[in-house]
PDB file of N, CA and C in Angstrom:
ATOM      1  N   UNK A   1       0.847  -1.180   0.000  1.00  0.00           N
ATOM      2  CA  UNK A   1       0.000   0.000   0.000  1.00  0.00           C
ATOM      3  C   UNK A   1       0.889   1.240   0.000  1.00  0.00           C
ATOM      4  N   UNK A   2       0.524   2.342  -1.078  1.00  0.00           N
ATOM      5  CA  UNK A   2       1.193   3.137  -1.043  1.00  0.00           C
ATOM      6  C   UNK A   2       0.877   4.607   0.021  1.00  0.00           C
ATOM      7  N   UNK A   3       1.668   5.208   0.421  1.00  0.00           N
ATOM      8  CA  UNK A   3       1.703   6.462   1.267  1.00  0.00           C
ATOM      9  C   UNK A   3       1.026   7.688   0.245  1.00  0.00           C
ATOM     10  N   UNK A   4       0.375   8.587   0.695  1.00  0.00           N
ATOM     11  CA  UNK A   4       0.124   9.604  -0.101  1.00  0.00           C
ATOM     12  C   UNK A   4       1.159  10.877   0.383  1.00  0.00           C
ATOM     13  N   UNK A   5       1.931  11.698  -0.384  1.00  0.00           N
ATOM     14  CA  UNK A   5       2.071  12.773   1.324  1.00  0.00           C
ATOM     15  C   UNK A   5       1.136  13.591   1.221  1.00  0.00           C
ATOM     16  N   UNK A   6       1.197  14.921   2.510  1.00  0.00           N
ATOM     17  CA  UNK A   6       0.244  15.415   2.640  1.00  0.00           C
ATOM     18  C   UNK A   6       0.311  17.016   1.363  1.00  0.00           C
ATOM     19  N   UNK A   7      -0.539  17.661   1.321  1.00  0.00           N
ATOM     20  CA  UNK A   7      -0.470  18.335   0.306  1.00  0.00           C
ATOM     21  C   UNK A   7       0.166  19.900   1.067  1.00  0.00           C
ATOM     22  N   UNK A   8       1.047  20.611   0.668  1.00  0.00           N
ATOM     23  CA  UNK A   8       2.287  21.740   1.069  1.00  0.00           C
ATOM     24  C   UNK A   8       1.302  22.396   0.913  1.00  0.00           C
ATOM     25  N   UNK A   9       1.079  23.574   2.367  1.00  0.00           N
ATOM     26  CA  UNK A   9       0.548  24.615   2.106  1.00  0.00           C
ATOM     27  C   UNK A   9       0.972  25.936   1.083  1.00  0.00           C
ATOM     28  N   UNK A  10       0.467  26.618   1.237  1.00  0.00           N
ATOM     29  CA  UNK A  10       1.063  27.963  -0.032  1.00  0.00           C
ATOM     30  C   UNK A  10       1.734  28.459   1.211  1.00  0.00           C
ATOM     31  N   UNK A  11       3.249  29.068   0.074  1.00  0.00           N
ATOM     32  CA  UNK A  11       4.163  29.690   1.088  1.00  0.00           C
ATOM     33  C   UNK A  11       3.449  31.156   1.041  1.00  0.00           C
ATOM     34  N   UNK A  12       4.127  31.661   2.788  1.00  0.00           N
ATOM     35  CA  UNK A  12       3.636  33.387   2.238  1.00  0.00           C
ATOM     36  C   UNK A  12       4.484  34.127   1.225  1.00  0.00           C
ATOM     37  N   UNK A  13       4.110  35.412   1.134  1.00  0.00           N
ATOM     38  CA  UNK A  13       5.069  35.876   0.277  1.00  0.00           C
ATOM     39  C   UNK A  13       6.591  36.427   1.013  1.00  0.00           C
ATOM     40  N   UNK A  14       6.488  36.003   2.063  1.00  0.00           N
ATOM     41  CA  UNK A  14       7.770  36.404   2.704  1.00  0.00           C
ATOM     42  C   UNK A  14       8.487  35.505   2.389  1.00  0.00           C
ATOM     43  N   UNK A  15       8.472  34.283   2.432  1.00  0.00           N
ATOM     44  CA  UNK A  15       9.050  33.034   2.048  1.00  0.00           C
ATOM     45  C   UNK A  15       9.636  33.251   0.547  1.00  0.00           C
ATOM     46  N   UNK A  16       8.836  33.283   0.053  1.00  0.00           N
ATOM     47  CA  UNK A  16       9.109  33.953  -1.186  1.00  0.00           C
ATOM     48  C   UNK A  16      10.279  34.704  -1.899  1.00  0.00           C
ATOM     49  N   UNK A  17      10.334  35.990  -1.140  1.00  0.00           N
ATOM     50  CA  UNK A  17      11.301  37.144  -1.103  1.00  0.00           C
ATOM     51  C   UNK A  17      12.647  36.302  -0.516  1.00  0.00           C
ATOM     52  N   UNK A  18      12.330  35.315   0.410  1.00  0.00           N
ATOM     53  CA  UNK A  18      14.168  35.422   0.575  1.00  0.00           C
ATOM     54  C   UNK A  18      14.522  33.833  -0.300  1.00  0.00           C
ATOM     55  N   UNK A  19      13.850  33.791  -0.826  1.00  0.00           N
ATOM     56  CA  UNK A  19      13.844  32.600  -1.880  1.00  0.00           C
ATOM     57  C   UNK A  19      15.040  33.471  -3.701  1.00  0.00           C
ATOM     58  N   UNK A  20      14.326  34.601  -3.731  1.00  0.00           N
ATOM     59  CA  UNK A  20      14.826  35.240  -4.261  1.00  0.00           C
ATOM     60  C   UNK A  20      16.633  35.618  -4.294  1.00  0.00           C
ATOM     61  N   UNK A  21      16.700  35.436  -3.207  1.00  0.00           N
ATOM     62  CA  UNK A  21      18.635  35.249  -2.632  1.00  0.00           C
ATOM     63  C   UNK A  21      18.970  33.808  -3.703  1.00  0.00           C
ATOM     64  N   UNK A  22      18.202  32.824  -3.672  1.00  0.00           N
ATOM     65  CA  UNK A  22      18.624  31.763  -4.091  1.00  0.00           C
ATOM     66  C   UNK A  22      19.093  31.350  -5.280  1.00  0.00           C
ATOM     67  N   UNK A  23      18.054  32.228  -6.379  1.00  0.00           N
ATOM     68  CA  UNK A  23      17.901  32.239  -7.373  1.00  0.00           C
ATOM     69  C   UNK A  23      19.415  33.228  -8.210  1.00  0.00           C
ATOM     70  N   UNK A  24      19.986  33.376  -7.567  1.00  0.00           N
ATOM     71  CA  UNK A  24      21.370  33.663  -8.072  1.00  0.00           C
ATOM     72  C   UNK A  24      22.867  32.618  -7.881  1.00  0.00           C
ATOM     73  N   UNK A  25      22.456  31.877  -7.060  1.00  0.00           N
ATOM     74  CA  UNK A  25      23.075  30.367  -6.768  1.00  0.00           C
ATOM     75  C   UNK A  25      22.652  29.470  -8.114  1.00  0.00           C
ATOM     76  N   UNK A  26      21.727  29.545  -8.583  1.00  0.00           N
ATOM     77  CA  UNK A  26      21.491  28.281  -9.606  1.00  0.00           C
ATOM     78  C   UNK A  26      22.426  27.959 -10.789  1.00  0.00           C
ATOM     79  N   UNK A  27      23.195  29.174 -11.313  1.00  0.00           N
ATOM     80  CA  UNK A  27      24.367  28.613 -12.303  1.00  0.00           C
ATOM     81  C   UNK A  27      25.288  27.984 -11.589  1.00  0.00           C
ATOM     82  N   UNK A  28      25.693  28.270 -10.470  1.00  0.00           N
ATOM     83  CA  UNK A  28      26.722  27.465  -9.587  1.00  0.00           C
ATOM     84  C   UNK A  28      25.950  26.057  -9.405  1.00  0.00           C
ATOM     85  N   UNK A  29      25.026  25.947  -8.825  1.00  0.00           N
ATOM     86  CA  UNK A  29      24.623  24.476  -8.376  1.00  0.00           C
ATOM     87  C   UNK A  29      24.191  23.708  -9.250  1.00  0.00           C
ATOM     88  N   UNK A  30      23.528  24.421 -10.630  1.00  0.00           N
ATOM     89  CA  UNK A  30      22.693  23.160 -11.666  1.00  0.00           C
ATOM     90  C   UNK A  30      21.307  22.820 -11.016  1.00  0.00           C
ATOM     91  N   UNK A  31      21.160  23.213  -9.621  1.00  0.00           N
ATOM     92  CA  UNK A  31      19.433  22.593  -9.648  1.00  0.00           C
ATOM     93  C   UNK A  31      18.358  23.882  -9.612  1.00  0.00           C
ATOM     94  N   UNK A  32      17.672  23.511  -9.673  1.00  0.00           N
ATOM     95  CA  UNK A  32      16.096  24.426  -9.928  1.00  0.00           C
ATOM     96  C   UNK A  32      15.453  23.817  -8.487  1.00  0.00           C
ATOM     97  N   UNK A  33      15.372  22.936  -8.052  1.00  0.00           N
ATOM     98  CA  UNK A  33      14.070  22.424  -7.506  1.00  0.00           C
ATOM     99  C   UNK A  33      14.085  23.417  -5.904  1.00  0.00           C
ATOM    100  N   UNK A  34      12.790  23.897  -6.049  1.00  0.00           N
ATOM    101  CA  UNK A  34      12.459  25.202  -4.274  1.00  0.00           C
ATOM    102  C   UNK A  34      12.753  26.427  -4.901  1.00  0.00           C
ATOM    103  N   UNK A  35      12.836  26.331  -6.768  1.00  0.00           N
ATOM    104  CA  UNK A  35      13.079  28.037  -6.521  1.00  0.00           C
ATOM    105  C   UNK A  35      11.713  28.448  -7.314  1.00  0.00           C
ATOM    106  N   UNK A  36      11.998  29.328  -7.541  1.00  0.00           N
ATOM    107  CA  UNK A  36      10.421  30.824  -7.794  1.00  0.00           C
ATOM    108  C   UNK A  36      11.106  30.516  -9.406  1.00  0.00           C
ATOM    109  N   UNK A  37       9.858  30.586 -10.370  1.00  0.00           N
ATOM    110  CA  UNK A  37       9.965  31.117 -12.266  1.00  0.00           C
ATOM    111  C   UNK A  37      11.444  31.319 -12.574  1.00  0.00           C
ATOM    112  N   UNK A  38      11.931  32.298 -11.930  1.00  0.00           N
ATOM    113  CA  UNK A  38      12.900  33.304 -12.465  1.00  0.00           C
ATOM    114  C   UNK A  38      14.299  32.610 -12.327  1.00  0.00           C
ATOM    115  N   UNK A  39      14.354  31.601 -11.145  1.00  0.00           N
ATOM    116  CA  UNK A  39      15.579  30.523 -11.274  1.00  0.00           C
ATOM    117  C   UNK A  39      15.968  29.565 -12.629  1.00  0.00           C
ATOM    118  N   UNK A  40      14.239  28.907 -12.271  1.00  0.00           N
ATOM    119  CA  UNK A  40      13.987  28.142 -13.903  1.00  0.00           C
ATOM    120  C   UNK A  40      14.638  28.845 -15.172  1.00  0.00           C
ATOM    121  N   UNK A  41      13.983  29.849 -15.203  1.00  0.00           N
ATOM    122  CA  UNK A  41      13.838  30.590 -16.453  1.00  0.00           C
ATOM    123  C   UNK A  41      15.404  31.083 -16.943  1.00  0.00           C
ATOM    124  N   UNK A  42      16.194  31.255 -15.337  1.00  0.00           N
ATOM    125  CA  UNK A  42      17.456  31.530 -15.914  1.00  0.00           C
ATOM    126  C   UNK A  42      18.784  30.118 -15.906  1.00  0.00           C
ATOM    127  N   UNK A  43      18.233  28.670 -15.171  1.00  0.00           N
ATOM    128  CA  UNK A  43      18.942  27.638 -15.996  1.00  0.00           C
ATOM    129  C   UNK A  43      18.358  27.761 -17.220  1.00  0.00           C
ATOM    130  N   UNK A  44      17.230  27.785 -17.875  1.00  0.00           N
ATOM    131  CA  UNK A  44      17.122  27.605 -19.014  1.00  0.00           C
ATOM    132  C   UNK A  44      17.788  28.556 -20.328  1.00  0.00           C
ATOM    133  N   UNK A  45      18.035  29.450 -20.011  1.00  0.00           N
ATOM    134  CA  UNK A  45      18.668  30.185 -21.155  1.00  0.00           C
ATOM    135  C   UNK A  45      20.241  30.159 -20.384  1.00  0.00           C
ATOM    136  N   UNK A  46      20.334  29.244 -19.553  1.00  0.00           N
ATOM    137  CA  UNK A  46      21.740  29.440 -19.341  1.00  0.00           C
ATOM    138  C   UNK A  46      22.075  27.357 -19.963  1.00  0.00           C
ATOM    139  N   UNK A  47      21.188  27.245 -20.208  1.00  0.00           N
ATOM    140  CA  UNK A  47      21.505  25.921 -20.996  1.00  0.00           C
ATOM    141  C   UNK A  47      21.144  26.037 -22.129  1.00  0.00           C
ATOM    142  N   UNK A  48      20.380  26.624 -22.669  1.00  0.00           N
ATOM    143  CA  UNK A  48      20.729  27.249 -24.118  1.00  0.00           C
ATOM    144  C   UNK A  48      21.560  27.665 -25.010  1.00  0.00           C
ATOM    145  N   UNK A  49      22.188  28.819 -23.708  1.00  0.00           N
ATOM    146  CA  UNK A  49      23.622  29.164 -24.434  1.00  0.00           C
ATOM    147  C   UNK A  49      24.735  28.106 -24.566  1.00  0.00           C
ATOM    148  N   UNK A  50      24.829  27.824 -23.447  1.00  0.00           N
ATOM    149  CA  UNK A  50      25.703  26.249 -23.704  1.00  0.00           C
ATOM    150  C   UNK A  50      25.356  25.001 -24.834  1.00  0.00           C
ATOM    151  N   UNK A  51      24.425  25.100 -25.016  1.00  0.00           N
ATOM    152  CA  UNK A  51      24.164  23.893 -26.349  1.00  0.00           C
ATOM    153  C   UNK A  51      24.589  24.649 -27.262  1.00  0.00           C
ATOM    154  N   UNK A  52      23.962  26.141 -27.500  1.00  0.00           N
ATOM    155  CA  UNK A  52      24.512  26.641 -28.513  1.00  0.00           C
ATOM    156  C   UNK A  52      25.622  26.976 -28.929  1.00  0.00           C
ATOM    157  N   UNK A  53      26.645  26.652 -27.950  1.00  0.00           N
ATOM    158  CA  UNK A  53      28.298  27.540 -28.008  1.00  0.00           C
ATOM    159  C   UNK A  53      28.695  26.131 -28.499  1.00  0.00           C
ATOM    160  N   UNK A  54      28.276  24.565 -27.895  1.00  0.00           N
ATOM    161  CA  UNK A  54      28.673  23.399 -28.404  1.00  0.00           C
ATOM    162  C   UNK A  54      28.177  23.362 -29.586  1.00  0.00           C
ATOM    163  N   UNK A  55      26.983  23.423 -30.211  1.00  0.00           N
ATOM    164  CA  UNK A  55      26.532  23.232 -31.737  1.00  0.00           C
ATOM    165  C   UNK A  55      27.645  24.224 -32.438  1.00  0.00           C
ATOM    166  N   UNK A  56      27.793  25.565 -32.214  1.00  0.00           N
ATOM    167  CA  UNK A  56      28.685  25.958 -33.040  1.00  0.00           C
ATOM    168  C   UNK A  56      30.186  25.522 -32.984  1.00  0.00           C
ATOM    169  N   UNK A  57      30.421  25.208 -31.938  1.00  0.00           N
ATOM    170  CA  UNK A  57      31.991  24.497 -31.718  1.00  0.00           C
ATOM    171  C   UNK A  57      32.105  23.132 -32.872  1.00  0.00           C
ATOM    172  N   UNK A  58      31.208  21.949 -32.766  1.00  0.00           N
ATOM    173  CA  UNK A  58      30.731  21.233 -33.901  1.00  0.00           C
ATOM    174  C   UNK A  58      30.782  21.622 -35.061  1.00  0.00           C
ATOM    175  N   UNK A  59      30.170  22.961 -34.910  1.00  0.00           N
ATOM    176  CA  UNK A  59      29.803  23.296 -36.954  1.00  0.00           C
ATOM    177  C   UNK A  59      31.179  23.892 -37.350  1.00  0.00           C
ATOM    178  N   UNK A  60      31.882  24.898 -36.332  1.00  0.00           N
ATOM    179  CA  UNK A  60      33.393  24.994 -36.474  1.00  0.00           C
ATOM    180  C   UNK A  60      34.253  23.550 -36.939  1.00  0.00           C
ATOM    181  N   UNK A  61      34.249  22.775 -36.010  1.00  0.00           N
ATOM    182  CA  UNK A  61      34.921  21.568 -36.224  1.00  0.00           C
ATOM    183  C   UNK A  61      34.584  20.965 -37.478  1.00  0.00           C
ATOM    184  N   UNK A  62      33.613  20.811 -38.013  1.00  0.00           N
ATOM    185  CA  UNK A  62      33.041  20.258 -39.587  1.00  0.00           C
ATOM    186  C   UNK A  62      33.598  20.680 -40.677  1.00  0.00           C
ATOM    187  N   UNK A  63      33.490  22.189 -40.230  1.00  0.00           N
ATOM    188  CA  UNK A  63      34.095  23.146 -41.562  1.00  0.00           C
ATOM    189  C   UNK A  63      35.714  22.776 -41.471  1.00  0.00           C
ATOM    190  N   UNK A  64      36.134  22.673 -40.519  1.00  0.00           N
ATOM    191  CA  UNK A  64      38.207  22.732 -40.258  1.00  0.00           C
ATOM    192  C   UNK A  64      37.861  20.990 -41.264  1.00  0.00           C
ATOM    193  N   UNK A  65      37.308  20.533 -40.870  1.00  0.00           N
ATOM    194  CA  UNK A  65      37.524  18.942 -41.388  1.00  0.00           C
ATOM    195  C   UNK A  65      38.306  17.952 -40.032  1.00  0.00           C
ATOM    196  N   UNK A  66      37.503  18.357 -38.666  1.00  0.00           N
ATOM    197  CA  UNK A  66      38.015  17.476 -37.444  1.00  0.00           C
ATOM    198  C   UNK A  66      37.197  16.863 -36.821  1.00  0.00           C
ATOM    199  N   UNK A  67      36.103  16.457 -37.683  1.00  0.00           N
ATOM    200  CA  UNK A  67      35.061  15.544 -37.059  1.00  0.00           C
ATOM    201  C   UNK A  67      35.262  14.314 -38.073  1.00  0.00           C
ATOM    202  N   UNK A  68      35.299  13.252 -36.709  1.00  0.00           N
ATOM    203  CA  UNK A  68      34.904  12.119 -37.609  1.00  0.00           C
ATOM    204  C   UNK A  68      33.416  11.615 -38.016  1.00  0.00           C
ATOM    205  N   UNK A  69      32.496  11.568 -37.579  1.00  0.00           N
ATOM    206  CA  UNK A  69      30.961  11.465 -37.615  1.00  0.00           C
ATOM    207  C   UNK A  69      30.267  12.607 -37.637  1.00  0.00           C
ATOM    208  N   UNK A  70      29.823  13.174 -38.634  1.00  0.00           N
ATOM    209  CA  UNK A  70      29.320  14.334 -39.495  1.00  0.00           C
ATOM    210  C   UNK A  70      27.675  14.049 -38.259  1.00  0.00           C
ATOM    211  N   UNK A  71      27.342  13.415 -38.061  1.00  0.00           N
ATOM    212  CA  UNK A  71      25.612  12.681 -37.284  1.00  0.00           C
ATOM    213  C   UNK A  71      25.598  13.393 -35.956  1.00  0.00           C
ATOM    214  N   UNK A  72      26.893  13.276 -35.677  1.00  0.00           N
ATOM    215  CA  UNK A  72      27.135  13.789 -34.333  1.00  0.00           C
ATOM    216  C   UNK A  72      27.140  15.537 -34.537  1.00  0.00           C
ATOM    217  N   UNK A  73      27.340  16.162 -35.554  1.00  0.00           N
ATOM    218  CA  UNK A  73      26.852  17.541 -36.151  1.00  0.00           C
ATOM    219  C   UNK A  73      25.836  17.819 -35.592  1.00  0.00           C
ATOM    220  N   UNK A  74      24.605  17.089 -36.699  1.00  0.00           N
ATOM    221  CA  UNK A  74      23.834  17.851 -36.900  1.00  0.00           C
ATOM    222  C   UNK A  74      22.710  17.007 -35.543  1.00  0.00           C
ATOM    223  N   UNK A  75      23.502  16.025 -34.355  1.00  0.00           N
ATOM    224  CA  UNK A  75      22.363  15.680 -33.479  1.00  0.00           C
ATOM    225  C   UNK A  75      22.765  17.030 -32.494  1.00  0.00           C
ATOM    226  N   UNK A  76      23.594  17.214 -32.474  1.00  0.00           N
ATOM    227  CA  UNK A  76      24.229  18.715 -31.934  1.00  0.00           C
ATOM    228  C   UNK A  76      23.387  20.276 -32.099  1.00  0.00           C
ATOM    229  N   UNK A  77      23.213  20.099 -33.812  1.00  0.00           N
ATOM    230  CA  UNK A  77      22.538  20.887 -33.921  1.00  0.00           C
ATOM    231  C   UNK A  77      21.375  21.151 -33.809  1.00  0.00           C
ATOM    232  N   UNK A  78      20.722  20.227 -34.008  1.00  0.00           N
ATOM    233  CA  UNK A  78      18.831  20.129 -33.475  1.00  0.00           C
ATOM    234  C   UNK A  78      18.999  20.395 -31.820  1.00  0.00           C
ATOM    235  N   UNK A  79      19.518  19.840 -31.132  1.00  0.00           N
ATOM    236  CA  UNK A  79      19.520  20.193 -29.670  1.00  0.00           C
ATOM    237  C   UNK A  79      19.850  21.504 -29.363  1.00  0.00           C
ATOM    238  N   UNK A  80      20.483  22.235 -30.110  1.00  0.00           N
ATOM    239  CA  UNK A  80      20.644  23.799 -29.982  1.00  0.00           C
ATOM    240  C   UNK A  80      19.603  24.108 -30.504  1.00  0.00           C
ATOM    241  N   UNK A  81      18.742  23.765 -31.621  1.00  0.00           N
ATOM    242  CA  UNK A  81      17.622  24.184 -32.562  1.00  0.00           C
ATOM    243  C   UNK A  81      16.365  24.031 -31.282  1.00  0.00           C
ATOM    244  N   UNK A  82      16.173  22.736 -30.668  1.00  0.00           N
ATOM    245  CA  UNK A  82      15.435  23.129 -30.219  1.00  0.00           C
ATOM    246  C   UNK A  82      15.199  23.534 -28.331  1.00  0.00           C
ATOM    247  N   UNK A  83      16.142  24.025 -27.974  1.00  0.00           N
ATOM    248  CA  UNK A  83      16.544  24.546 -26.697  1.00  0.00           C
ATOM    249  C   UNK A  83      16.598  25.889 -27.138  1.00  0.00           C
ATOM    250  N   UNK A  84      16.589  26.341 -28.433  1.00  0.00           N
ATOM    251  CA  UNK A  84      15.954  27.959 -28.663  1.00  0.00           C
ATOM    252  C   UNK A  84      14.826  28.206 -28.710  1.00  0.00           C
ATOM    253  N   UNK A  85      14.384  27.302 -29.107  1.00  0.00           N
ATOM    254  CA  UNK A  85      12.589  26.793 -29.196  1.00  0.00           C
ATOM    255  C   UNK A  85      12.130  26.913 -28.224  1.00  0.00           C
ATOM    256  N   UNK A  86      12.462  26.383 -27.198  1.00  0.00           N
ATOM    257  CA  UNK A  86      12.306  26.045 -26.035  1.00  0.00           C
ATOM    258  C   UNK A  86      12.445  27.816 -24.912  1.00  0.00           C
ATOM    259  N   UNK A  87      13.343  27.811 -25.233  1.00  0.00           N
ATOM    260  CA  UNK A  87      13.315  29.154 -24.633  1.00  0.00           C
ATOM    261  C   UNK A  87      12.569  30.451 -25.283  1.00  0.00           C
ATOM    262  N   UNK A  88      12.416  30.448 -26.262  1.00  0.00           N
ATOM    263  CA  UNK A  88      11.281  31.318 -26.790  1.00  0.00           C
ATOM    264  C   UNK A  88      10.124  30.728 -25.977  1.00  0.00           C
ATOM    265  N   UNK A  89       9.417  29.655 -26.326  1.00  0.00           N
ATOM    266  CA  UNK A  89       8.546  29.397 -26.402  1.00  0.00           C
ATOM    267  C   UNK A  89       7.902  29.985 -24.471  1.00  0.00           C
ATOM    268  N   UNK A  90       9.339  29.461 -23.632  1.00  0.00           N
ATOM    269  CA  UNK A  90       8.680  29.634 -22.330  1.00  0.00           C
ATOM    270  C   UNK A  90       8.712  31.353 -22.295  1.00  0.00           C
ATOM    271  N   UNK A  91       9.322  32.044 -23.075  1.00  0.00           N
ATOM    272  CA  UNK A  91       9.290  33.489 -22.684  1.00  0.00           C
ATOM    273  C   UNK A  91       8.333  34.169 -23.527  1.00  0.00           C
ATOM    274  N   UNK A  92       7.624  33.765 -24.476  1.00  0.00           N
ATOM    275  CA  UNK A  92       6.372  34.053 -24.821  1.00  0.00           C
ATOM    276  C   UNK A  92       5.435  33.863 -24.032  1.00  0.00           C
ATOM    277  N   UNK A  93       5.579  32.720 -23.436  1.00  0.00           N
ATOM    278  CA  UNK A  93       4.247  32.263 -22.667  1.00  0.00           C
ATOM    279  C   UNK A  93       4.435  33.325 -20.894  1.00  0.00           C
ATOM    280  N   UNK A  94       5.648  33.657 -20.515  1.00  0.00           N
ATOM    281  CA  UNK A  94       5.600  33.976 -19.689  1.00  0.00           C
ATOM    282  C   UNK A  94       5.243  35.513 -19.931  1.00  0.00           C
ATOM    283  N   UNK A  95       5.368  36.310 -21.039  1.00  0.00           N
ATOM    284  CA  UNK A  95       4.612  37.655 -21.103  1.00  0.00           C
ATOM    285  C   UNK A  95       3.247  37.262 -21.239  1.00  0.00           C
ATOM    286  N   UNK A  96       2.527  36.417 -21.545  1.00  0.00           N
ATOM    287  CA  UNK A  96       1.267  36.154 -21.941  1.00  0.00           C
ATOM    288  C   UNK A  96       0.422  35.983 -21.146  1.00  0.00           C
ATOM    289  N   UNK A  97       1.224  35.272 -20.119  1.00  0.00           N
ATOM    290  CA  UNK A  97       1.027  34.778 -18.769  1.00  0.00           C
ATOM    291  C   UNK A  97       0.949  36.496 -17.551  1.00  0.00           C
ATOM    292  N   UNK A  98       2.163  37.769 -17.759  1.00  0.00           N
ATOM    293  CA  UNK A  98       1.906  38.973 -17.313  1.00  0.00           C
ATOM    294  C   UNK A  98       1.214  39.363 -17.863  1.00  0.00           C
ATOM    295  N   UNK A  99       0.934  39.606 -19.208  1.00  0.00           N
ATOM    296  CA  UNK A  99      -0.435  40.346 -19.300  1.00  0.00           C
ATOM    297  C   UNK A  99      -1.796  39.960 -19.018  1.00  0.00           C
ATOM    298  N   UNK A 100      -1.768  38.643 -18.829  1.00  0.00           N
ATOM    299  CA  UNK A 100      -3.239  38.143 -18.060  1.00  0.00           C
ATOM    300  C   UNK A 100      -3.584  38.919 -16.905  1.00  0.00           C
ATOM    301  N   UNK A 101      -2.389  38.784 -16.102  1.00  0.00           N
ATOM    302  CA  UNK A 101      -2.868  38.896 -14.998  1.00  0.00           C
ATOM    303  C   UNK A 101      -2.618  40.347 -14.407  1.00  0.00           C
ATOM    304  N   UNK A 102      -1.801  41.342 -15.711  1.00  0.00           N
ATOM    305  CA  UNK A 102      -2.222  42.797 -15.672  1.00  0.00           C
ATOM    306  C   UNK A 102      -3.618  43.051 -16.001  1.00  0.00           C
ATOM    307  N   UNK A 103      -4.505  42.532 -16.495  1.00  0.00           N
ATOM    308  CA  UNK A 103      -5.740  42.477 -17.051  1.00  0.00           C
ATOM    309  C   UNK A 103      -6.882  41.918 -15.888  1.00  0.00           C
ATOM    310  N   UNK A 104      -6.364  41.815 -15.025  1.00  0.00           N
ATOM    311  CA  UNK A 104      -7.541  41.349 -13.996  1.00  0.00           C
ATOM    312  C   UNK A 104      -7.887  42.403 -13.240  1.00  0.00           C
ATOM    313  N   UNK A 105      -9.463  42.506 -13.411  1.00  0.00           N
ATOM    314  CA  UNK A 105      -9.927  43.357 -12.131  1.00  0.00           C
ATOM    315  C   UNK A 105      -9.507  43.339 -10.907  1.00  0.00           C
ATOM    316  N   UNK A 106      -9.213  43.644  -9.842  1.00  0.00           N
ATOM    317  CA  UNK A 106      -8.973  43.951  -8.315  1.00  0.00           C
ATOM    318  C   UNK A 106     -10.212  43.852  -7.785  1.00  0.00           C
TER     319      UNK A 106
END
């Protein structure tokens, strides 16, 4: 029989605010998990840039003629292709997401 746990209340917003300290630790540590949007949001374009500095390091290497498996290119390159995707996509949604909720009555 399995355990359920119990369900986490909502933090206040004080909790919150010093959560915010944290969210400048996340390129050092690599994890996300306990932080607020803005941690997420900045591993993610901070792993973006990194796929992308490797896809072009690859497409450099192709052109010199120092790759042996050309596959290993272009699996390089779709993973930069779509980790831009990816990051658009969440920063569209996250203005879309502020103007909703600039749009709500009080």
């Amino acid at each position: 029989m399995s355990q359920f746990s119990p369900i986490q209340p909502i933090q206040p917003i004080e909790r919150l605010a010093s959560l915010d300290s944290q969210v400048s630790a996340v390129g050092q540590s690599g994890t996300v998990s306990g932080l607020p949007f803005a941690g997420i949001l900045q591993q993610a374009i901070s792993d973006m840039q990194e796929t992308t500095a490797a896809s072009n390091q690859a497409a450099y290497d192709l052109a010199v003629g120092n790759v042996d498996d050309p596959s290993q290119v272009m699996i390089t390159s779709a993973k930069a292709t779509t980790a831009i995707e990816f990051a658009t996509q969440l920063s569209s949604r996250v203005v879309s997401a502020y103007k909703e909720i600039m749009q709500m009555q009080v």
